[in-house]
PDB file of N, CA and C in Angstrom:
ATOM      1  N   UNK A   1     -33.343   4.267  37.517  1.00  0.00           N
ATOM      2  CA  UNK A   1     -32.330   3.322  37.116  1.00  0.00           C
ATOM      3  C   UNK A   1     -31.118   3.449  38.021  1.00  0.00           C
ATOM      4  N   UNK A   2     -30.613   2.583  38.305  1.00  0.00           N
ATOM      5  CA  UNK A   2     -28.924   2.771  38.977  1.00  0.00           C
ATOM      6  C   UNK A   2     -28.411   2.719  38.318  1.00  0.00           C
ATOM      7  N   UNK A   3     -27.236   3.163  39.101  1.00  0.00           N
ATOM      8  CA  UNK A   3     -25.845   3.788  38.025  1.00  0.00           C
ATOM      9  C   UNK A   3     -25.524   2.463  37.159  1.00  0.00           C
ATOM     10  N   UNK A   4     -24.956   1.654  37.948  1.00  0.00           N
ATOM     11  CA  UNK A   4     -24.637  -0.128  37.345  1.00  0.00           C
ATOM     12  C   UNK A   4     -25.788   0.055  35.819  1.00  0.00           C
ATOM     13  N   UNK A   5     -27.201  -0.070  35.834  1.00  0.00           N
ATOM     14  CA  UNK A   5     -27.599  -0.124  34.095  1.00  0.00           C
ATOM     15  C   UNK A   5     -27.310   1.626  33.513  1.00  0.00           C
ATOM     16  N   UNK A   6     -27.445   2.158  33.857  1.00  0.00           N
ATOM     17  CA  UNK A   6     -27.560   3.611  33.274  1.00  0.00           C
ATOM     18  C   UNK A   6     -25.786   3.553  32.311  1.00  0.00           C
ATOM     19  N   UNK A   7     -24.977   3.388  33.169  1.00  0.00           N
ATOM     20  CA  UNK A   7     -23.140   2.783  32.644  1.00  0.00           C
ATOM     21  C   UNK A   7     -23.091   1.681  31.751  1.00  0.00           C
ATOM     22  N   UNK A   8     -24.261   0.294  32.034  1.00  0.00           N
ATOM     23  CA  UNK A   8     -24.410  -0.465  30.777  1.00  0.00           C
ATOM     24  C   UNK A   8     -24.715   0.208  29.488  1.00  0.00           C
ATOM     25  N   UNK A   9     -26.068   0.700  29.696  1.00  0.00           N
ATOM     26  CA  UNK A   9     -26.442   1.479  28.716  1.00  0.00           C
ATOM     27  C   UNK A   9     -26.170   2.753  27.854  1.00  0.00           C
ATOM     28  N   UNK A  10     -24.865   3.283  28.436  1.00  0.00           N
ATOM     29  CA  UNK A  10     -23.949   3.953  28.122  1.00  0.00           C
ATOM     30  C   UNK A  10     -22.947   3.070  27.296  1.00  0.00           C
ATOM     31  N   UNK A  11     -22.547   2.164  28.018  1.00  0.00           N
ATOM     32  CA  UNK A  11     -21.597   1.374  26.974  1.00  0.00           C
ATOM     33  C   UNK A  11     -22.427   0.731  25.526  1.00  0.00           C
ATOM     34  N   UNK A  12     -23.134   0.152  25.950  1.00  0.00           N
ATOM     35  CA  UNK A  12     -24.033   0.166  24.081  1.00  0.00           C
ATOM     36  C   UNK A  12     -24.515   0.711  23.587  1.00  0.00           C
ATOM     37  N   UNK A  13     -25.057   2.380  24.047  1.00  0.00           N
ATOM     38  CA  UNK A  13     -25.048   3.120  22.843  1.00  0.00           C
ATOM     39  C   UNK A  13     -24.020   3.330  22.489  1.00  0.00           C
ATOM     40  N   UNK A  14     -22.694   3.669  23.113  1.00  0.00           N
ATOM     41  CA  UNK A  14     -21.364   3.890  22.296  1.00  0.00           C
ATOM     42  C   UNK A  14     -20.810   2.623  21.962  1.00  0.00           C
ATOM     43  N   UNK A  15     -21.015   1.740  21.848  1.00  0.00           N
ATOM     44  CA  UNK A  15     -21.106   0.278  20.905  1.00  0.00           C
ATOM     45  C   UNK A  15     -21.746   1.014  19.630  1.00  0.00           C
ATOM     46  N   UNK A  16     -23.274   1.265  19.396  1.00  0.00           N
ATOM     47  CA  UNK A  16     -23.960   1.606  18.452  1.00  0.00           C
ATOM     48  C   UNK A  16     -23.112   2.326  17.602  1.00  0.00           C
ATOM     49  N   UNK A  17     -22.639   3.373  18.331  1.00  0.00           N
ATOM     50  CA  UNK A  17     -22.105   4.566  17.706  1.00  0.00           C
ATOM     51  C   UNK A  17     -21.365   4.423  17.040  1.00  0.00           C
ATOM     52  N   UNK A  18     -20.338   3.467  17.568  1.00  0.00           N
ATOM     53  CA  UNK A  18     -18.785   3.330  17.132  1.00  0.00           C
ATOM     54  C   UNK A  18     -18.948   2.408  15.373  1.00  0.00           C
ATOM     55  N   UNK A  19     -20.241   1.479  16.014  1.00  0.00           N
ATOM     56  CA  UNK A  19     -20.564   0.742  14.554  1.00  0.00           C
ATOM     57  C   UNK A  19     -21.350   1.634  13.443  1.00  0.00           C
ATOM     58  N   UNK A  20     -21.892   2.218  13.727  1.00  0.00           N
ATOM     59  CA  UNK A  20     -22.336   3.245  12.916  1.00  0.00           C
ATOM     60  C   UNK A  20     -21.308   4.159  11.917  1.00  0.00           C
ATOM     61  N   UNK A  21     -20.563   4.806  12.878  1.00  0.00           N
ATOM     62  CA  UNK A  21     -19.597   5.780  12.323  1.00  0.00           C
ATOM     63  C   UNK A  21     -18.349   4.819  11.294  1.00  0.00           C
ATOM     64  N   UNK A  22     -18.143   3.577  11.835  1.00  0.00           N
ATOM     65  CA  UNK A  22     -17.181   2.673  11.262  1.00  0.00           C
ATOM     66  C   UNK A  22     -17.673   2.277   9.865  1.00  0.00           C
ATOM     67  N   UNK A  23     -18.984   1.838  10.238  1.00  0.00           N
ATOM     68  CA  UNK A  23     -19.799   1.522   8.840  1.00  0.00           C
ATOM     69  C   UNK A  23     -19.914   1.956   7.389  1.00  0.00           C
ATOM     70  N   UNK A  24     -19.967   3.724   7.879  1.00  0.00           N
ATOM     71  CA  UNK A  24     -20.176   4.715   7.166  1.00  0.00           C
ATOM     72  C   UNK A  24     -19.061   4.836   6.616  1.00  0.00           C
ATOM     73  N   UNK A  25     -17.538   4.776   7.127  1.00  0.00           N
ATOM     74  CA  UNK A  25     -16.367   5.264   6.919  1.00  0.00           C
ATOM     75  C   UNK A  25     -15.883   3.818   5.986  1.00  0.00           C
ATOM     76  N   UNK A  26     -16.464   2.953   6.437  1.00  0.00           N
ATOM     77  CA  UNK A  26     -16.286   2.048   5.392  1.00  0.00           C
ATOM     78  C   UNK A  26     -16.692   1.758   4.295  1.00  0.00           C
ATOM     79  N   UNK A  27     -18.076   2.333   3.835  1.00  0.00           N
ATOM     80  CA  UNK A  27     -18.765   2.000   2.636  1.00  0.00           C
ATOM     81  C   UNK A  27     -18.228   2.972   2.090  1.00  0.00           C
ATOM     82  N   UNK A  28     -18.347   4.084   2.357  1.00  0.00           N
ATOM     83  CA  UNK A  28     -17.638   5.022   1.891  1.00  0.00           C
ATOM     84  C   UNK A  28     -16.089   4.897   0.809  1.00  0.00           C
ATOM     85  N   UNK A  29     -15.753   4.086   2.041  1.00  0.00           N
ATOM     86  CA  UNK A  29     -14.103   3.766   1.337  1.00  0.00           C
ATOM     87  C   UNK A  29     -14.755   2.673   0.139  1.00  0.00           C
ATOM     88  N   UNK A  30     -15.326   1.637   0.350  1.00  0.00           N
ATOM     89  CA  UNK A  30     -15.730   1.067  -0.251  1.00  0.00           C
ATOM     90  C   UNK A  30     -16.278   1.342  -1.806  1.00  0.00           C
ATOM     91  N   UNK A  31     -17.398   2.351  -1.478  1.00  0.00           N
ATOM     92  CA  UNK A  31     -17.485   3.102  -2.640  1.00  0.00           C
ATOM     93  C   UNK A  31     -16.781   3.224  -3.770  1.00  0.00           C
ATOM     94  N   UNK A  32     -15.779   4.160  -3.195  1.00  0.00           N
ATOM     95  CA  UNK A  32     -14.801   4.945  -3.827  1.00  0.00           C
ATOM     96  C   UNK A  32     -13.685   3.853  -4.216  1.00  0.00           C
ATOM     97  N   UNK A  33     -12.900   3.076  -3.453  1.00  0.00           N
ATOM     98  CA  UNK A  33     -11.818   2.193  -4.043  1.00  0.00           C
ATOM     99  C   UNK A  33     -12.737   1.223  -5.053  1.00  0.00           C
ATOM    100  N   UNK A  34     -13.461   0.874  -5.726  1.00  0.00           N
ATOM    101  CA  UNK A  34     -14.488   0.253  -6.220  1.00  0.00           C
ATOM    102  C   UNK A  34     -13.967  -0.200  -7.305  1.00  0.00           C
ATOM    103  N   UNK A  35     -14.461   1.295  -7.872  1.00  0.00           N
ATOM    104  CA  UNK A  35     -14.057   1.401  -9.418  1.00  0.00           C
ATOM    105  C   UNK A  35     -12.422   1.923  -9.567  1.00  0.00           C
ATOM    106  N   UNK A  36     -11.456   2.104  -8.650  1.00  0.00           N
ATOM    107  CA  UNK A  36     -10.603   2.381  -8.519  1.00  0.00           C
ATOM    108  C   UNK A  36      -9.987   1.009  -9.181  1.00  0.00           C
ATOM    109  N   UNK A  37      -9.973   0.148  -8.591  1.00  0.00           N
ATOM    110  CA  UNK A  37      -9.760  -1.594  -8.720  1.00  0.00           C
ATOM    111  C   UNK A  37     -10.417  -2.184  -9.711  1.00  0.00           C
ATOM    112  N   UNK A  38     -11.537  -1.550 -10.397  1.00  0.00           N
ATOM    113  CA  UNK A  38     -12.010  -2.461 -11.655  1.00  0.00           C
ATOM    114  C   UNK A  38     -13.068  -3.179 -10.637  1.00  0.00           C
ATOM    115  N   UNK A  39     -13.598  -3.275  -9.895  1.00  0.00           N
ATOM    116  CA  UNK A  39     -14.383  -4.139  -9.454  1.00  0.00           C
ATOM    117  C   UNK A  39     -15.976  -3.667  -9.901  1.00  0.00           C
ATOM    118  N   UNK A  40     -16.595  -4.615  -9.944  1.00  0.00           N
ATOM    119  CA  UNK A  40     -18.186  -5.059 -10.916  1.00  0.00           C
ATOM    120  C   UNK A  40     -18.660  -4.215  -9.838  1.00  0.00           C
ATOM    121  N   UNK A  41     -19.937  -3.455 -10.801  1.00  0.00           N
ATOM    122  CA  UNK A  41     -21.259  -3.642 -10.056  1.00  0.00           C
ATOM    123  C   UNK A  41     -21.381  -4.515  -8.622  1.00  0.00           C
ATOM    124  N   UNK A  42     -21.090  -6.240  -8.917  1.00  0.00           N
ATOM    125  CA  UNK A  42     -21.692  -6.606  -7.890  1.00  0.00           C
ATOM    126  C   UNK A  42     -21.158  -6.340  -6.642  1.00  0.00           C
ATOM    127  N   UNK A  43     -20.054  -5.826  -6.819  1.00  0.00           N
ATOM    128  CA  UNK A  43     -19.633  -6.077  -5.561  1.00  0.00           C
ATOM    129  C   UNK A  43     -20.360  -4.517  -4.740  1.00  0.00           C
ATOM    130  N   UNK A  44     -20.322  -3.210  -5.341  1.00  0.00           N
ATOM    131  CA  UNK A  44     -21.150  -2.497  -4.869  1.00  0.00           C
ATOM    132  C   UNK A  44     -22.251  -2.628  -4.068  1.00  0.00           C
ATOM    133  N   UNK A  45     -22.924  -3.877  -4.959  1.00  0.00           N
ATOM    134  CA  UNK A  45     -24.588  -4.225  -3.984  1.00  0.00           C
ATOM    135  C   UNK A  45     -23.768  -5.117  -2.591  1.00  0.00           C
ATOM    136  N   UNK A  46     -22.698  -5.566  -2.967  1.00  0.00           N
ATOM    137  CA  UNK A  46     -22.716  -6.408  -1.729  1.00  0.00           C
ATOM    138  C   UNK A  46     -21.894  -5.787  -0.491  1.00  0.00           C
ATOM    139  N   UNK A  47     -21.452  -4.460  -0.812  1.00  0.00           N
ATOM    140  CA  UNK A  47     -20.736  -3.858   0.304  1.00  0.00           C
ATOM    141  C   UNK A  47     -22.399  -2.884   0.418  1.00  0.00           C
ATOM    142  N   UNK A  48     -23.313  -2.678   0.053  1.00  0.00           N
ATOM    143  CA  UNK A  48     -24.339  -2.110   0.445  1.00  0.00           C
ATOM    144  C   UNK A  48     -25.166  -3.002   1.258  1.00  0.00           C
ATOM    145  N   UNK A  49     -25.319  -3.838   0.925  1.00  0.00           N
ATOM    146  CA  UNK A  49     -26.058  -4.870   1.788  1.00  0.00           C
ATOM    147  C   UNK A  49     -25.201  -5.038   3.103  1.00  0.00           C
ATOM    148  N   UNK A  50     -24.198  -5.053   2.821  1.00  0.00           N
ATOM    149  CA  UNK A  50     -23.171  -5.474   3.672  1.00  0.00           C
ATOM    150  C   UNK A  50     -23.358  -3.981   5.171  1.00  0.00           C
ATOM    151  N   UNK A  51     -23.422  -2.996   4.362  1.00  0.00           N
ATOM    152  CA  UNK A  51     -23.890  -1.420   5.393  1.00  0.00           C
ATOM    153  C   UNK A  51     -25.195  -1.276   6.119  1.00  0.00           C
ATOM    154  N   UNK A  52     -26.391  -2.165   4.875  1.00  0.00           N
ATOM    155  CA  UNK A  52     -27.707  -2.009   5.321  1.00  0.00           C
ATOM    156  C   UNK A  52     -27.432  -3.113   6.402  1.00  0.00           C
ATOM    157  N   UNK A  53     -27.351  -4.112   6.573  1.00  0.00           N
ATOM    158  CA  UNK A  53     -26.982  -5.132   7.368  1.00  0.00           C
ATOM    159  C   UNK A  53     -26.547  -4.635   9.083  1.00  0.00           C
ATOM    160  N   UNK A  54     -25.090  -4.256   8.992  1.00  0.00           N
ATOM    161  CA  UNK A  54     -25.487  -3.129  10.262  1.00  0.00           C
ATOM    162  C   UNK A  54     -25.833  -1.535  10.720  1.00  0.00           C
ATOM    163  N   UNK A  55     -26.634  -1.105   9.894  1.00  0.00           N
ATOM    164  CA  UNK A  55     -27.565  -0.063  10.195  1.00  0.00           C
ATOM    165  C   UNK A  55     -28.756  -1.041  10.496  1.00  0.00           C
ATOM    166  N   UNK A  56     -29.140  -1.797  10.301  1.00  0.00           N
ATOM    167  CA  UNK A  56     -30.267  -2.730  10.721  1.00  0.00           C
ATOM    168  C   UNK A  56     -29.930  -2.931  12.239  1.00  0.00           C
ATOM    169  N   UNK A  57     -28.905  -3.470  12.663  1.00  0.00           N
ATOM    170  CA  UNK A  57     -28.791  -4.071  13.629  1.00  0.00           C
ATOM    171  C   UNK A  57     -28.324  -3.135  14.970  1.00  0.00           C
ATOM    172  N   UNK A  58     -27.962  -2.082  14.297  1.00  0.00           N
ATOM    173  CA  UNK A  58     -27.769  -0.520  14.932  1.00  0.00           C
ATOM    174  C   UNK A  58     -29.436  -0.072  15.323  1.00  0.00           C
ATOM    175  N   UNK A  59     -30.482  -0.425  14.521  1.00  0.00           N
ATOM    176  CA  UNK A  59     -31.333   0.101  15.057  1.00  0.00           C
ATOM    177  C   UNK A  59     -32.267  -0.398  15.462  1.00  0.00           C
ATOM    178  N   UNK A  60     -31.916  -2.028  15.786  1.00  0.00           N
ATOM    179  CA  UNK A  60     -32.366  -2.708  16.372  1.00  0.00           C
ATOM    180  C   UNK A  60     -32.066  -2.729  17.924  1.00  0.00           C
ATOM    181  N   UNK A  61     -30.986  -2.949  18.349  1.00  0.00           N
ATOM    182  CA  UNK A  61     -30.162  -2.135  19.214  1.00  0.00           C
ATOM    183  C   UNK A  61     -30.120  -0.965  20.329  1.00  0.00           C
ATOM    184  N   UNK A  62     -30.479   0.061  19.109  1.00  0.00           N
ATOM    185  CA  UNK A  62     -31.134   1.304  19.721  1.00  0.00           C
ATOM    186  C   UNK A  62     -32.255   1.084  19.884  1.00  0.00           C
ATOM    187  N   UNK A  63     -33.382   0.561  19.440  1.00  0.00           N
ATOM    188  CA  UNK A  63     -34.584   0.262  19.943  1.00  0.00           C
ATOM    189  C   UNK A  63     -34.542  -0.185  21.401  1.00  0.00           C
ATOM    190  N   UNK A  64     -33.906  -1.250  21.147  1.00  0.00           N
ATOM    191  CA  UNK A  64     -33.663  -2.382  22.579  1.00  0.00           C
ATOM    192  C   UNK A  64     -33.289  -1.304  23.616  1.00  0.00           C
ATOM    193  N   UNK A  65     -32.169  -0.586  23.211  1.00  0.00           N
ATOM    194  CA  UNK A  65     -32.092   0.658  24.612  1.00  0.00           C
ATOM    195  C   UNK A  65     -33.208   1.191  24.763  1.00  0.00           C
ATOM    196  N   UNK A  66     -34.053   1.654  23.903  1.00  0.00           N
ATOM    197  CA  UNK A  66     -34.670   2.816  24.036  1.00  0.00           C
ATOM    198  C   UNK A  66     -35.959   1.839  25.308  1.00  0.00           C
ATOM    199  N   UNK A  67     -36.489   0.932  24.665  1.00  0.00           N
ATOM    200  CA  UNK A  67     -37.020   0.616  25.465  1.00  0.00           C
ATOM    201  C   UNK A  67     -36.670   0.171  27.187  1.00  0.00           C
ATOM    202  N   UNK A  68     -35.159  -0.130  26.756  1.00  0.00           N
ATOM    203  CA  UNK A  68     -35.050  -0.798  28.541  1.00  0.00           C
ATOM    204  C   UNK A  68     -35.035   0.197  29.138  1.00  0.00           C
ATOM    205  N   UNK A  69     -34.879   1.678  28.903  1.00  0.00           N
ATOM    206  CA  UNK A  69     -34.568   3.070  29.157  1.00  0.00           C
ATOM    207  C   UNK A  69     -36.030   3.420  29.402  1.00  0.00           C
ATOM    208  N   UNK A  70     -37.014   3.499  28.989  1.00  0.00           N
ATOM    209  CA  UNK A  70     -38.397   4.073  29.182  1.00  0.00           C
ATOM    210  C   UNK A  70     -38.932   2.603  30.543  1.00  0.00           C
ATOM    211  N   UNK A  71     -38.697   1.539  30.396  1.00  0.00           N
ATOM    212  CA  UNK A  71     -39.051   0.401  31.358  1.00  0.00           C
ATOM    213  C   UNK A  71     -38.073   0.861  32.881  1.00  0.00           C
ATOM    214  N   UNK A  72     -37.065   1.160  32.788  1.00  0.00           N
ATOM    215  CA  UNK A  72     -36.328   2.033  33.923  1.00  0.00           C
ATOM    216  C   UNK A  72     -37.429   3.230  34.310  1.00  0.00           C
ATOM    217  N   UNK A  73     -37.224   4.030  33.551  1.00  0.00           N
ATOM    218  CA  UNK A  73     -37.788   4.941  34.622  1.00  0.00           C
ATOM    219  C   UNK A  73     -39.182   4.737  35.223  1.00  0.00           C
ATOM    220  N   UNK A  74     -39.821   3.864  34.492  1.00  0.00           N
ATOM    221  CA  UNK A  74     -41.355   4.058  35.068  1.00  0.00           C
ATOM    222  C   UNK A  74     -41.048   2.574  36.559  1.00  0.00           C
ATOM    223  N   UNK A  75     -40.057   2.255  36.681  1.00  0.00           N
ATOM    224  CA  UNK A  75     -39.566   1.662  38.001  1.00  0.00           C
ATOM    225  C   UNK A  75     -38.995   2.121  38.541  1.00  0.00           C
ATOM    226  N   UNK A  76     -38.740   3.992  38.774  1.00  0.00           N
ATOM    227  CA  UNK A  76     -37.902   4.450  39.618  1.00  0.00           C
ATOM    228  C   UNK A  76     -39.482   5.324  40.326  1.00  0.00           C
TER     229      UNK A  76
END
């Protein structure tokens, strides 16, 4: 691989990352201010969906690297 994709692909896994860790720190909060506020059940499922949603797309993502990453090297 050259540097030029190896530096792309550096920048979207730490894309991934950053959404990942944000995600977490948010449902989290989410969680917890919840019932703080009186808020229903529903809204629980919908800040969960709302997490599964991008952990989905986080590891969709990472797939997509993983593969352009194994298609690199077997062209070097």
């Amino acid at each position: 691989m050259t540097g030029k994709k190896d530096q792309e692909l550096a920048r979207q896994g730490r894309m991934v990352a950053i959404v990942i860790a944000v995600t977490v720190v948010l449902w989290l909060g989410a969680q917890w201010l919840g019932p703080q506020l009186g808020l229903t059940g529903n809204y629980a499922f919908l800040f969960d969906f709302a997490a599964l949603a991008a952990f989905l797309w986080a590891l969709i993502v990472t797939y997509g690297l993983w593969q352009r990453q194994k298609a690199g090297r077997k062209d070097s």
